[in-house]
Protein backbone atom coordinates (compact mmCIF):
# COMPACT_ATOMS: atom_id res chain seq x y z
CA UNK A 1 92.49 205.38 37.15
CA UNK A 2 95.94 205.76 36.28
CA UNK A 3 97.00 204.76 40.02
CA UNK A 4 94.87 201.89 39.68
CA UNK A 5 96.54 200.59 36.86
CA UNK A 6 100.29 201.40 37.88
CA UNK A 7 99.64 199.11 41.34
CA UNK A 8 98.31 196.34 39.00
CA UNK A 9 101.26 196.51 37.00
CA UNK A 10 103.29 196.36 40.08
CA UNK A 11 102.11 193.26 41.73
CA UNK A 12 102.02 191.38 38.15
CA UNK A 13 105.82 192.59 37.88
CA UNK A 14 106.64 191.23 41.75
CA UNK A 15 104.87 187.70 41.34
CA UNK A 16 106.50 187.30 37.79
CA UNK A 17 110.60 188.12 39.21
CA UNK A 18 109.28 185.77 42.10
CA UNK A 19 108.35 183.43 39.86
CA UNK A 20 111.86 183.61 38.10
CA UNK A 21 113.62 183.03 41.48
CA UNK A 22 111.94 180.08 42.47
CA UNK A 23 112.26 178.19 39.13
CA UNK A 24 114.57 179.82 36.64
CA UNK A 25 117.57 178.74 38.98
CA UNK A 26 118.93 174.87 39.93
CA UNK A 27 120.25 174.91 43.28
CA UNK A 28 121.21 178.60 43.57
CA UNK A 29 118.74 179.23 46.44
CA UNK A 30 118.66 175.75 48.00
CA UNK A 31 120.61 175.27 51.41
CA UNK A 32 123.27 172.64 51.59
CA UNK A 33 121.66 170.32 53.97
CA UNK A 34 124.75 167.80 54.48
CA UNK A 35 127.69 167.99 56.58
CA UNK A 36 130.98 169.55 55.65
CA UNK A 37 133.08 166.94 53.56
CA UNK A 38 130.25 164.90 52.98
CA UNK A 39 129.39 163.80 49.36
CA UNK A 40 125.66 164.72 48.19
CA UNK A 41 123.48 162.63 47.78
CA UNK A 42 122.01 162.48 44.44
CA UNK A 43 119.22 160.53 42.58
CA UNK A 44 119.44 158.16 39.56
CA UNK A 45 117.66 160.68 37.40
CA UNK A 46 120.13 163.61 38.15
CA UNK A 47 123.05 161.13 36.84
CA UNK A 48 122.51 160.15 33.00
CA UNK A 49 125.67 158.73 33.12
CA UNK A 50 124.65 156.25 35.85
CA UNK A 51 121.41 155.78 34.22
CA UNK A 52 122.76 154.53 30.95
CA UNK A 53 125.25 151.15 32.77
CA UNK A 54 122.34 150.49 34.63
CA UNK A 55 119.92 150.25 31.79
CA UNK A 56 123.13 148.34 29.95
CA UNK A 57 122.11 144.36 29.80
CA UNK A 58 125.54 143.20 29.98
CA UNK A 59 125.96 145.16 33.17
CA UNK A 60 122.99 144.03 34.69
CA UNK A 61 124.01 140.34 34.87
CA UNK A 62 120.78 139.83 31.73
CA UNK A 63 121.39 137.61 28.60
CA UNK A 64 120.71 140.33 26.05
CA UNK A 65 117.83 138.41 23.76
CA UNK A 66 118.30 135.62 21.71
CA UNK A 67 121.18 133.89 23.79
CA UNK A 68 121.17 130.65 25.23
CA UNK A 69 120.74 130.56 29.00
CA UNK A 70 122.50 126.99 30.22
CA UNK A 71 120.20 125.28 32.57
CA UNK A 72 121.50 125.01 36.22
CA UNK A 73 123.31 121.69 37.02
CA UNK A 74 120.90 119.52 39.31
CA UNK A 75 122.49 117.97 42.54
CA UNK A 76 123.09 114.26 42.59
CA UNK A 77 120.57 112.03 43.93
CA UNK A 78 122.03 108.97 46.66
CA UNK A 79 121.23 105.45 45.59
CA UNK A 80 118.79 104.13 47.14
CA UNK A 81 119.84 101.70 50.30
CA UNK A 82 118.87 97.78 50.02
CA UNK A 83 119.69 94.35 51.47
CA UNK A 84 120.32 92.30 48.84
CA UNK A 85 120.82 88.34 49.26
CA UNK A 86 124.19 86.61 47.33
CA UNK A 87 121.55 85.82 44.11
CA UNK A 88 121.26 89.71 43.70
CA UNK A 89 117.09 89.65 44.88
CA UNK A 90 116.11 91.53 47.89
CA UNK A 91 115.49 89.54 51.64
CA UNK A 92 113.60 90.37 54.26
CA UNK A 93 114.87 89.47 57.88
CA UNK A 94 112.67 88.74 61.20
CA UNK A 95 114.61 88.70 64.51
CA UNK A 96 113.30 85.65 67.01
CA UNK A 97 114.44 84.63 70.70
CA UNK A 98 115.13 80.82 71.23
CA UNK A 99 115.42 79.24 74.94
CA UNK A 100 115.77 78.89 77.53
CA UNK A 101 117.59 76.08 76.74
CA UNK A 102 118.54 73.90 80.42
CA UNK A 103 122.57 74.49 79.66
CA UNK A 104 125.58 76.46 78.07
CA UNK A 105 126.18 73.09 76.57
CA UNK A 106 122.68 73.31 75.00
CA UNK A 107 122.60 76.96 74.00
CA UNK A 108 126.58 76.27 71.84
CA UNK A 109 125.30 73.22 70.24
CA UNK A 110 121.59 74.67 68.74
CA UNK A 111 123.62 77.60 67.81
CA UNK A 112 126.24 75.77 65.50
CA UNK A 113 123.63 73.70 64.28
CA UNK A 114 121.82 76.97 63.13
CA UNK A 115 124.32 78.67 61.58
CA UNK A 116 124.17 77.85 58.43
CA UNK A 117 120.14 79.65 57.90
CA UNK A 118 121.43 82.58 60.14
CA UNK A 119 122.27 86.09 59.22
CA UNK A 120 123.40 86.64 62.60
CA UNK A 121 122.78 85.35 65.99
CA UNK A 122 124.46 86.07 69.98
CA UNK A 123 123.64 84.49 72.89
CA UNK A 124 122.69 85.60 76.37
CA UNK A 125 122.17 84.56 79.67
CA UNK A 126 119.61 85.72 82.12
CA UNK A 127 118.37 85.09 85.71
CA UNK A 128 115.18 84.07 86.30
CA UNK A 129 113.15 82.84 89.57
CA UNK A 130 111.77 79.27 89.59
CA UNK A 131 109.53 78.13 92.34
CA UNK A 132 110.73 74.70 93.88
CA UNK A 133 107.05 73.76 96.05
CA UNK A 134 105.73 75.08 98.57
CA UNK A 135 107.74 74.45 101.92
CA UNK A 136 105.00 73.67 105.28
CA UNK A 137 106.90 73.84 108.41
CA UNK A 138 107.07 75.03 111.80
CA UNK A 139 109.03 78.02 113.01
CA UNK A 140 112.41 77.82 114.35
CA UNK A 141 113.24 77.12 118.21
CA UNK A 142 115.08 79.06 120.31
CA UNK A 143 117.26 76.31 120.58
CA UNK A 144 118.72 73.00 119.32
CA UNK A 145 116.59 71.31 122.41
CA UNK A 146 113.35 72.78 122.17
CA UNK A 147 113.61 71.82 118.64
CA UNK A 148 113.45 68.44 119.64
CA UNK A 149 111.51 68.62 122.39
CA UNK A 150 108.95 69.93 119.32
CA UNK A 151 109.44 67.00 117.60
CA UNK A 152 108.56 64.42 120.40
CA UNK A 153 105.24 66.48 120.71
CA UNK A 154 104.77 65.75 117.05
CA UNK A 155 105.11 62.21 117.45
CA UNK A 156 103.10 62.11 120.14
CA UNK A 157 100.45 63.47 118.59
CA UNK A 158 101.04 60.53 115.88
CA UNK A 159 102.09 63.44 113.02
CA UNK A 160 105.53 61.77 111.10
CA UNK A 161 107.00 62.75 107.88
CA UNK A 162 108.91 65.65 110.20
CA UNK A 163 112.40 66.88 110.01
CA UNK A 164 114.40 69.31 112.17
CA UNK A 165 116.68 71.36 110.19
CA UNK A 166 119.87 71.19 111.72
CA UNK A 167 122.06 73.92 109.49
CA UNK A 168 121.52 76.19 107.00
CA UNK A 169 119.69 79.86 106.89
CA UNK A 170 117.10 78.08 108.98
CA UNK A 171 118.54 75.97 111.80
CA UNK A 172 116.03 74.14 114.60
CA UNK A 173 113.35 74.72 112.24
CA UNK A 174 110.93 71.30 111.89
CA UNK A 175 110.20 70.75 108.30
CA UNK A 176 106.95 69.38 107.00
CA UNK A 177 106.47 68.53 103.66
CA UNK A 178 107.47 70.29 100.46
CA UNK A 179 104.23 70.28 98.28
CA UNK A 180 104.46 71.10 94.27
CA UNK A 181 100.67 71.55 94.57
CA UNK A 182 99.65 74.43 96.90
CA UNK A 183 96.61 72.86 97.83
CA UNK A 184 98.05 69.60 98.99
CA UNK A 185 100.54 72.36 101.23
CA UNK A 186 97.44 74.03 102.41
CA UNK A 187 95.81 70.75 103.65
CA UNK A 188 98.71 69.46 105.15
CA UNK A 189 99.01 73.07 107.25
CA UNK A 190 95.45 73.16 108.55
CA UNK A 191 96.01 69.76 109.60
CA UNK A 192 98.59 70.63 111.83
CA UNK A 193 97.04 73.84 112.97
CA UNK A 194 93.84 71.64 113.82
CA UNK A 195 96.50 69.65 115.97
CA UNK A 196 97.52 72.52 118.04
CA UNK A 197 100.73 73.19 116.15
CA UNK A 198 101.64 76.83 114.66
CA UNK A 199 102.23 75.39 111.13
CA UNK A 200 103.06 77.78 108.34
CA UNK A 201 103.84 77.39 104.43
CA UNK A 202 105.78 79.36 102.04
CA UNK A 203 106.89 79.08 98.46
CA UNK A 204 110.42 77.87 98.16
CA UNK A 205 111.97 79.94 95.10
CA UNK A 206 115.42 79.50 93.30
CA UNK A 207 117.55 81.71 91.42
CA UNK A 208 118.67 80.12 88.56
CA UNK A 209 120.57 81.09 85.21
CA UNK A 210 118.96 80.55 81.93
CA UNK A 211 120.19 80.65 78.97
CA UNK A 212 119.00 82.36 75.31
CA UNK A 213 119.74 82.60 71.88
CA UNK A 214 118.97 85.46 69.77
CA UNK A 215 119.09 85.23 65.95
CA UNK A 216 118.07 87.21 62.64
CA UNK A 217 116.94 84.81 59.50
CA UNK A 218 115.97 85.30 56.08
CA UNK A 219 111.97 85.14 55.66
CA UNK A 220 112.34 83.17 52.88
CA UNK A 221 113.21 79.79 54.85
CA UNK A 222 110.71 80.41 57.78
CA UNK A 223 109.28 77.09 57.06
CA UNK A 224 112.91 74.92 57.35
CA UNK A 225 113.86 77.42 60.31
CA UNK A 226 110.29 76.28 62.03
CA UNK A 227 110.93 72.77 61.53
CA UNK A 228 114.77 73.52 63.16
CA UNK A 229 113.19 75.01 66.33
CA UNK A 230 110.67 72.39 67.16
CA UNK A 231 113.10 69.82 67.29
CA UNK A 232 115.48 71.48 69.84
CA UNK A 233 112.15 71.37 72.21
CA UNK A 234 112.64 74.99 73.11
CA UNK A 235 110.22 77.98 72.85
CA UNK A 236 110.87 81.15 70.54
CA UNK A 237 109.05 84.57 70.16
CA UNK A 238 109.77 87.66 67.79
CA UNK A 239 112.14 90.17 69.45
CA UNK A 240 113.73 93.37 68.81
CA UNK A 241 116.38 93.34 65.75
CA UNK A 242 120.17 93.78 66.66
C-alpha cells in the first residue's frame, strides 16, 4: 500500500515540475527561429508602448470628437459650350449645297450676293459627265478612199444627212445623225441596217466642270434664304457641316 502511494506521489510531482517548465517561463525554452542579426519579430500585444500611439487619435490621422471636419473642396465644373448669335440668344445652323451654277462668273456673283445671311460659305468645283445625244454612224474605213467610196453607196441607196469625219479621234468614220432622243437614234440605225449598212449608235458624253457653293445659315431666316435660292434658278440639298 505504501508503494502504491509513493508512485502516485511521484507521477503527481513529475507532471506538476513539467507543468512549471512549460508555463512558468517566457521564452526560456523557446528556440530562436530567426537568422543571426535579424530583429524579432514581435506582435502589437507584446509592445504596450506601440499599442498606446496607435490607439492615440492624433496619431492616427482621427479628429478627436467634437472638432470640425472641413468639407473637401469640389473640382470646378467647365461652362457649358454654346453658339450664341450678336443679340446674346442661341442659333441653330443647317449646312446646304447650291449649284451647279453654268460658270465661275455665276458661282462669285450668288456668293457675294449671299453673304450677308451667311455664317460661312466656300466654293468648289467638280467634274461631272453630261451626255451630248446619241451619235449613229458607221465604222471607220481603212482608208480616206473607202470612206468615200462608202459614202457614194449611201447616196446611192438615196440615204443623205451623212458626213465623213475627216480628223479627230475618229477619222474616215461616216457620221449619221446625233439624236437627243435614243429612240429617234434607234430608228434611224435599223433603218440603215435594213439598207444593208453596218450602222451603229453610241452615247456621246462630255466631261465638263461644274461648279458649287457650299454655305452654313442661321435657321432663323430659312424663309428669306429660300426665297434667295429660287431666284438664282439653281438647285440646293442639305450637306455635311464644315
Amino acid at each position: 500500500m505504501f508503494l502504491r502511494l509513493l508512485f502516485v506521489l511521484l507521477i503527481a510531482l513529475n507532471i506538476a515540475v513539467g507543468a512549471w517548465l512549460v508555463l512558468g517561463q517566457d521564452e526560456t525554452h523557446v528556440p530562436n527561429v530567426a537568422d543571426p542579426g535579424v530583429p524579432v519579430l514581435h506582435l502589437l500585444t507584446e509592445r504596450p508602448d506601440l499599442l498606446a500611439a496607435a490607439a492615440s487619435p492624433a496619431s492616427a490621422g482621427i479628429p478627436p470628437a467634437g472638432a470640425t471636419v472641413p468639407a473637401p473642396l469640389a473640382a470646378p465644373m467647365p461652362a457649358p459650350a454654346s453658339t450664341s448669335a450678336p443679340g446674346g440668344t442661341a442659333d441653330s445652323y443647317q449646312c446646304l449645297t447650291l449649284g451647279p451654277f453654268p460658270s465661275l462668273q455665276a458661282l462669285s456673283s450668288a456668293r457675294d450676293r449671299l453673304a450677308p445671311d451667311t455664317a460661312r460659305s466656300r466654293s468648289r468645283q467638280e467634274q461631272s459627265q453630261q451626255s451630248r445625244g446619241w451619235w449613229v454612224f458607221l465604222p471607220a474605213q481603212a482608208s480616206r478612199e473607202k470612206a468615200l467610196a462608202m459614202a457614194q453607196r449611201l447616196a446611192d441607196a438615196h440615204i443623205d444627212d451623212y458626213f465623213v469625219v475627216s480628223s479627230g479621234d475618229q477619222p474616215n468614220t461616216i457620221s449619221l445623225g446625233l439624236f437627243k432622243d435614243p429612240a429617234n437614234a434607234r430608228k434611224r440605225r435599223e433603218e440603215l441596217v435594213a439598207a444593208g449598212f453596218p450602222a451603229q449608235m453610241t452615247e456621246r458624253v462630255d466631261t465638263v466642270p461644274e461648279y458649287w457653293l457650299d454655305v452654313v445659315v442661321p435657321d432663323a431666316g430659312s424663309a428669306s434664304w429660300r426665297q434667295r435660292v429660287r431666284a438664282l434658278a439653281v438647285g440646293s440639298h442639305s450637306t455635311g457641316c464644315f
